[in-house]
C-alpha atoms as a PDB file:
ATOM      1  CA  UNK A   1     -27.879  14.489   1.121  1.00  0.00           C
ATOM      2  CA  UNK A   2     -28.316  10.728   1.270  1.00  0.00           C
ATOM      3  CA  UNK A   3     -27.423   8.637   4.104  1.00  0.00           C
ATOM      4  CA  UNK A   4     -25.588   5.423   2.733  1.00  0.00           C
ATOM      5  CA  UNK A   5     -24.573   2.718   5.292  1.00  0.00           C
ATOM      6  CA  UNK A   6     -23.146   0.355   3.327  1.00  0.00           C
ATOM      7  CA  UNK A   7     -20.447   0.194   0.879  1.00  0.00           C
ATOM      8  CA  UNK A   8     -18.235  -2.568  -0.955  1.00  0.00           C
ATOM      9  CA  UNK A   9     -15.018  -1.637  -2.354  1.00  0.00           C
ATOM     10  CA  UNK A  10     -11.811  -2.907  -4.525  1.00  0.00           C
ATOM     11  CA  UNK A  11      -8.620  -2.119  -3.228  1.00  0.00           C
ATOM     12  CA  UNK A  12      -5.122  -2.601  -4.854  1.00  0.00           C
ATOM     13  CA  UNK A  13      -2.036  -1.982  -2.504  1.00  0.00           C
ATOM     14  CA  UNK A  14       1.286  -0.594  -4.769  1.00  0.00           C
ATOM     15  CA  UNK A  15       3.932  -3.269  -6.395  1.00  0.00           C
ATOM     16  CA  UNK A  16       7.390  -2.916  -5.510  1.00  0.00           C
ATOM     17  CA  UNK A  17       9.702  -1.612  -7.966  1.00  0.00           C
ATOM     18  CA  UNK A  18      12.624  -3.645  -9.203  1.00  0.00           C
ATOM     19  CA  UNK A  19      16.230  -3.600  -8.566  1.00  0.00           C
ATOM     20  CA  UNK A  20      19.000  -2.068 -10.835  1.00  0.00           C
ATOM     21  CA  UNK A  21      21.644  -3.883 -12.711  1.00  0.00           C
ATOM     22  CA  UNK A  22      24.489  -1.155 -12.621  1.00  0.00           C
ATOM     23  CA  UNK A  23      28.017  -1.545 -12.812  1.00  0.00           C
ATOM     24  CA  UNK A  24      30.349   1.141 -11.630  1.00  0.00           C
ATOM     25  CA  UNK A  25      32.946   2.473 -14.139  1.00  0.00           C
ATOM     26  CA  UNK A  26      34.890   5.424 -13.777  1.00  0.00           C
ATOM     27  CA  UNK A  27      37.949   7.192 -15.147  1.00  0.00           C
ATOM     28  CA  UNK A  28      40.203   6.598 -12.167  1.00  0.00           C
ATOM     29  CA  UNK A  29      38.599   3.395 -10.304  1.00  0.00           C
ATOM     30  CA  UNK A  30      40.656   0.404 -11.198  1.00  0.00           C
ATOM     31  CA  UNK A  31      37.944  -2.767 -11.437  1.00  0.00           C
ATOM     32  CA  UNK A  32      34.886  -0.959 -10.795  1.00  0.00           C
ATOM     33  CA  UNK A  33      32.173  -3.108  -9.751  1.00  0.00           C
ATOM     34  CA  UNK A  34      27.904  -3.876  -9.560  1.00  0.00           C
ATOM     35  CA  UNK A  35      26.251  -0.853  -8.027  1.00  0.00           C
ATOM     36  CA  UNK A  36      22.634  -1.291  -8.773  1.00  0.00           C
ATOM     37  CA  UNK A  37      20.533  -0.174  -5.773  1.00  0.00           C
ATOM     38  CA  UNK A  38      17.140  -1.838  -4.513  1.00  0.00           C
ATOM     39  CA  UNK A  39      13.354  -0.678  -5.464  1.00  0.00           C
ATOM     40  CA  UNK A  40      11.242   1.155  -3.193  1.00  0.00           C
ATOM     41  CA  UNK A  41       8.262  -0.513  -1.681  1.00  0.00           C
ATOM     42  CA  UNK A  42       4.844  -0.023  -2.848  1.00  0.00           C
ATOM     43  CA  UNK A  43       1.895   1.913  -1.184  1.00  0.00           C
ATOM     44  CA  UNK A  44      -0.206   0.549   1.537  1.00  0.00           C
ATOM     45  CA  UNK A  45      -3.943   1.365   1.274  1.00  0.00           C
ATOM     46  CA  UNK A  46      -5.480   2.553   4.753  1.00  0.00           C
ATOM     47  CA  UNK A  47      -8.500   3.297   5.868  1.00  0.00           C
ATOM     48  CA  UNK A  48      -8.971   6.191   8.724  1.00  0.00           C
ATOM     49  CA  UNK A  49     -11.428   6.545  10.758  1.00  0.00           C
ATOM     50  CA  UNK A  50     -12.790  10.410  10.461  1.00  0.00           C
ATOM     51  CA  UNK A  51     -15.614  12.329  12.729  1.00  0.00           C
ATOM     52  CA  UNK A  52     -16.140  14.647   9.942  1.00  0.00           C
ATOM     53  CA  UNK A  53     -17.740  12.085   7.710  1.00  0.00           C
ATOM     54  CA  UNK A  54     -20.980  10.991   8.542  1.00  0.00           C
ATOM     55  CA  UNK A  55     -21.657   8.819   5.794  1.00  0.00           C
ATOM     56  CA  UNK A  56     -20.472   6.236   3.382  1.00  0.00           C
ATOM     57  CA  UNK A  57     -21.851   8.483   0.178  1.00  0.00           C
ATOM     58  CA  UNK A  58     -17.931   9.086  -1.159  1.00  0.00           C
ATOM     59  CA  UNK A  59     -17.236   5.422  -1.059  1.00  0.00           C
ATOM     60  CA  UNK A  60     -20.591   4.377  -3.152  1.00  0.00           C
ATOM     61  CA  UNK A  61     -19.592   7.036  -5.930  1.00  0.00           C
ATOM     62  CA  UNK A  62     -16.004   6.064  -6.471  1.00  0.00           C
ATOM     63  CA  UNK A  63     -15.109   2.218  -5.447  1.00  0.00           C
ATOM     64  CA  UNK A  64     -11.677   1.248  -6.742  1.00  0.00           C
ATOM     65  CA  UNK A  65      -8.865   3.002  -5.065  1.00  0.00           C
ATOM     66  CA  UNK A  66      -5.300   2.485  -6.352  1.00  0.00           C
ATOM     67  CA  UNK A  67      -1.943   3.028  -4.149  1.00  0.00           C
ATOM     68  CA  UNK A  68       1.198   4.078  -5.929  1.00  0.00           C
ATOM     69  CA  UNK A  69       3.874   1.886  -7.053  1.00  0.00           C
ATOM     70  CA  UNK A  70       7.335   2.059  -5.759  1.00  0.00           C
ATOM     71  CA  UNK A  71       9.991   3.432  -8.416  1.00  0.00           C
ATOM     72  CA  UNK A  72      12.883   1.405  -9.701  1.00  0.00           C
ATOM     73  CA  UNK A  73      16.173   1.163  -8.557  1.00  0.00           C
ATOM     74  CA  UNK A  74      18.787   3.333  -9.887  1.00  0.00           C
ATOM     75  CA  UNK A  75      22.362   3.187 -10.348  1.00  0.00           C
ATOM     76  CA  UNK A  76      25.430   4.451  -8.207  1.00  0.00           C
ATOM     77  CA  UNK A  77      23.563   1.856  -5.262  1.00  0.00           C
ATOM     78  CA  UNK A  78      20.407   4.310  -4.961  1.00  0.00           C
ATOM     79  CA  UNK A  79      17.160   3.248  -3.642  1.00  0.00           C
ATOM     80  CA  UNK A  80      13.995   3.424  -5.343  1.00  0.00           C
ATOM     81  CA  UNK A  81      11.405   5.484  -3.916  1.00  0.00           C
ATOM     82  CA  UNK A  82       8.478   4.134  -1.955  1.00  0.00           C
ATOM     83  CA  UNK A  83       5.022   4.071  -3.267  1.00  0.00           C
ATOM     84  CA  UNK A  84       2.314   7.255  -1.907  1.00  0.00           C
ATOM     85  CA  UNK A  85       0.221   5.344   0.523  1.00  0.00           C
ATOM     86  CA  UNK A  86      -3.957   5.616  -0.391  1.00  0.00           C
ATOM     87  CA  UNK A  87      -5.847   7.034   2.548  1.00  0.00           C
ATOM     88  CA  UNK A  88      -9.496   6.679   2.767  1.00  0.00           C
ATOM     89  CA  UNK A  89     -11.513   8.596   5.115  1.00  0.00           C
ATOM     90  CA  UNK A  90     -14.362   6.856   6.684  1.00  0.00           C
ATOM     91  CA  UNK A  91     -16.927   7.550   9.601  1.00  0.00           C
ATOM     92  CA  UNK A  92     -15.838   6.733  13.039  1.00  0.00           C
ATOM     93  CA  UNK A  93     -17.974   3.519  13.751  1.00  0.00           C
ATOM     94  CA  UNK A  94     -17.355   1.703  10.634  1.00  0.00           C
ATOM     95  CA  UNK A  95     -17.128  -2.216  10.840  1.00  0.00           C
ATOM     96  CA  UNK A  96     -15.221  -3.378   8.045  1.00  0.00           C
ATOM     97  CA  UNK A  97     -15.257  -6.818   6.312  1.00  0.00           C
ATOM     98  CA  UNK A  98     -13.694  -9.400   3.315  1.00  0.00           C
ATOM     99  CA  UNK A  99     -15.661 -11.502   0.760  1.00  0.00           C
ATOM    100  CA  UNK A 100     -16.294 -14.277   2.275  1.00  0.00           C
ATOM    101  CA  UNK A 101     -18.255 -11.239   5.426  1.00  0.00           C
ATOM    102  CA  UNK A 102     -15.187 -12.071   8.503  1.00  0.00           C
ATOM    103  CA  UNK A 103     -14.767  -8.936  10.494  1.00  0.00           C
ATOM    104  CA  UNK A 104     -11.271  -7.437   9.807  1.00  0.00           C
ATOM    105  CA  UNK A 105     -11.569  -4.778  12.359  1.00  0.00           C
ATOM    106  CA  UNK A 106     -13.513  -1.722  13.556  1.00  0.00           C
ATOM    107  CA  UNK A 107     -13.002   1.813  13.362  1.00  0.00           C
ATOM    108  CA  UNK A 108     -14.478   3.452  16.781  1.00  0.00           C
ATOM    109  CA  UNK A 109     -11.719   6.452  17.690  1.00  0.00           C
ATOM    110  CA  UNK A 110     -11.257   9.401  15.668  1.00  0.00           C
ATOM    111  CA  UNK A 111      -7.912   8.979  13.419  1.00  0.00           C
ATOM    112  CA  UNK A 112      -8.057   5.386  14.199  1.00  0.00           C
ATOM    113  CA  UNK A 113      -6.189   3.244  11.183  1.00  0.00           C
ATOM    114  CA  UNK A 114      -6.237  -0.106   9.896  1.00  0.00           C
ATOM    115  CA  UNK A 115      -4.048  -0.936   7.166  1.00  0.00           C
ATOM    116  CA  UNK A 116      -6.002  -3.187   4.700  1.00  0.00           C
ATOM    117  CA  UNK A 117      -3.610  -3.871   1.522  1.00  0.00           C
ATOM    118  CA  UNK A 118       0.190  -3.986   2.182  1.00  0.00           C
ATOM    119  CA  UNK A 119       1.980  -2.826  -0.153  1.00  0.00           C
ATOM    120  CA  UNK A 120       4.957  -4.977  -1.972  1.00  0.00           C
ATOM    121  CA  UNK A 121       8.523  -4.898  -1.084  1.00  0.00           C
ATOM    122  CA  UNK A 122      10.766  -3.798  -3.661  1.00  0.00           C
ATOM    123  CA  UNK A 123      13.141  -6.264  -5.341  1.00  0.00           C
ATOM    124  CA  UNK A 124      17.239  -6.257  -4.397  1.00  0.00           C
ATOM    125  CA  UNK A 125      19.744  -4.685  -7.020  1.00  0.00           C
ATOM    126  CA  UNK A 126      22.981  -6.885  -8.336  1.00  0.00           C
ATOM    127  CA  UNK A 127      24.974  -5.059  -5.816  1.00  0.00           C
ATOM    128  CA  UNK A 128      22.894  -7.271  -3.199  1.00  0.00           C
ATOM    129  CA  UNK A 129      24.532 -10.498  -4.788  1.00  0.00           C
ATOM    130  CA  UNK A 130      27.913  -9.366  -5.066  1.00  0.00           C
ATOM    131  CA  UNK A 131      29.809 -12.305  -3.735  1.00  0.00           C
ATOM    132  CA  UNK A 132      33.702 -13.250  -3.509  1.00  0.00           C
ATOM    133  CA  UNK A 133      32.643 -15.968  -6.248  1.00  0.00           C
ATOM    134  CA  UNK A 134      30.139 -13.929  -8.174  1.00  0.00           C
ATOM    135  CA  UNK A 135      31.982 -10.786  -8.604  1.00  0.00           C
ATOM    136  CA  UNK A 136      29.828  -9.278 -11.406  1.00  0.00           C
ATOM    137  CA  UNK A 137      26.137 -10.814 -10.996  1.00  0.00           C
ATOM    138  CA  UNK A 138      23.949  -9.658 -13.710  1.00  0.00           C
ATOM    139  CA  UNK A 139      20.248  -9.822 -12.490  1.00  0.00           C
ATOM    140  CA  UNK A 140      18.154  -8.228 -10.124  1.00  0.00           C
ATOM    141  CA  UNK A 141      15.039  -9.056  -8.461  1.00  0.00           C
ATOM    142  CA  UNK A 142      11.514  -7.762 -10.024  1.00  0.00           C
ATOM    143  CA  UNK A 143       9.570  -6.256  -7.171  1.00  0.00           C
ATOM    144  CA  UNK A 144       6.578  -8.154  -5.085  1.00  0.00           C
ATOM    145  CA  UNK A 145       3.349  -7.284  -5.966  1.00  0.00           C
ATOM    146  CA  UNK A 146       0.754  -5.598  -3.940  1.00  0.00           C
ATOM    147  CA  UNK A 147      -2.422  -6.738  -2.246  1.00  0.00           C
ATOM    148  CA  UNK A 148      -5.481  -7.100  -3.940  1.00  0.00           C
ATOM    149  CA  UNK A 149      -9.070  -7.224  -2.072  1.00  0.00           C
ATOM    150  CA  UNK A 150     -12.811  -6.538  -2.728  1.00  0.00           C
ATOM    151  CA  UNK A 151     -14.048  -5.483   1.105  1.00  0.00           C
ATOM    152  CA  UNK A 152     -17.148  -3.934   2.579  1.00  0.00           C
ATOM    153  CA  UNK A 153     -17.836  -1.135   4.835  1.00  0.00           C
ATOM    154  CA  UNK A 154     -20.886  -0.993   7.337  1.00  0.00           C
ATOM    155  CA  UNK A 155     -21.474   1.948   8.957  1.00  0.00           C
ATOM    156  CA  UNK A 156     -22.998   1.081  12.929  1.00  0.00           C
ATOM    157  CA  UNK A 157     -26.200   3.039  13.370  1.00  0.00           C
ATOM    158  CA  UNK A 158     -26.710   3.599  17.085  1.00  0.00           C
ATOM    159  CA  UNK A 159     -30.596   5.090  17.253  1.00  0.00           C
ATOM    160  CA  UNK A 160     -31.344   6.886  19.879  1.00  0.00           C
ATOM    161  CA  UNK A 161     -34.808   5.633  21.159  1.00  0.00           C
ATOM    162  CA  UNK A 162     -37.234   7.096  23.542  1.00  0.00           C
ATOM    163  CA  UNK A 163     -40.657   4.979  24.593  1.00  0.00           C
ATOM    164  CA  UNK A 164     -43.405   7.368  25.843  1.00  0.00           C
ATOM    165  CA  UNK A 165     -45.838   5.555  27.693  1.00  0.00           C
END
């Protein structure tokens, strides 16, 4: 096995989904009403700290990882669901940084996190702009979009060194 100790990646946090435009009509429901629900929030992408892994190896083979996006809203006010956050396992020890090579933190502890890409918050449904004036609003808001970064990973080497002399 080869020891790598440094890595760059891409990583792309979830969008949000969009709201619903819904209106409420049933048999028996005199003037019904908007009832389009929100959209879930997208997937964070989060790097853990592991003391299994001893290298960076995983990280130089695959180098784009991809959080899910939240779902839409639905109808009958129902939320969207969020967006499967993107773990990545890395050695305990890892210093991580951005493009332009600023520290954004440093996993030491085993099952230490850091989030690095939020995820984006999913948009309101018409039911959220139901007024007294605007009884029957028909739009929604799209969802946010999700982070986007290119970042590398340095594993800290700590050599144990003996002089004989």
């Amino acid at each position: 096995m080869q020891f790598v100790d440094i890595a760059k990646i891409s990583v792309k946090a979830g969008h949000g989904g969009q709201g619903a435009v819904s209106f409420r009509r049933e048999k028996y429901v005199d003037k019904g009403g908007p009832d389009g629900g929100r959209g879930g929030n997208g997937g964070h992408v989060i790097l853990k700290a592991s003391q299994h892994i001893q290298t960076l190896m995983d990280l130089k083979i695959k180098h784009v990882y991809k959080a899910k996006t939240g779902e839409s809203g639905k109808k009958k006010n129902m939320f969207g669901a969020n967006g499967k956050n993107e773990i990545i396992k890395v050695p305990c020890g890892t210093l991580i940084f951005d493009e332009n090579h600023n520290l954004i933190g440093d996993l030491k502890l085993n099952n230490q996190e850091i989030i690095i890409a939020n995820g984006g918050k999913g948009g309101l449904g018409n039911s959220s702009f139901s007024t007294s004036t605007n009884q029957v609003p028909r739009y929604a808001q799209p969802g946010l979009p999700g982070e986007e970064k290119t970042i590398t990973l340095e594993l800290r080497v700590i050599a144990d060194v003996g002089l004989v002399g």
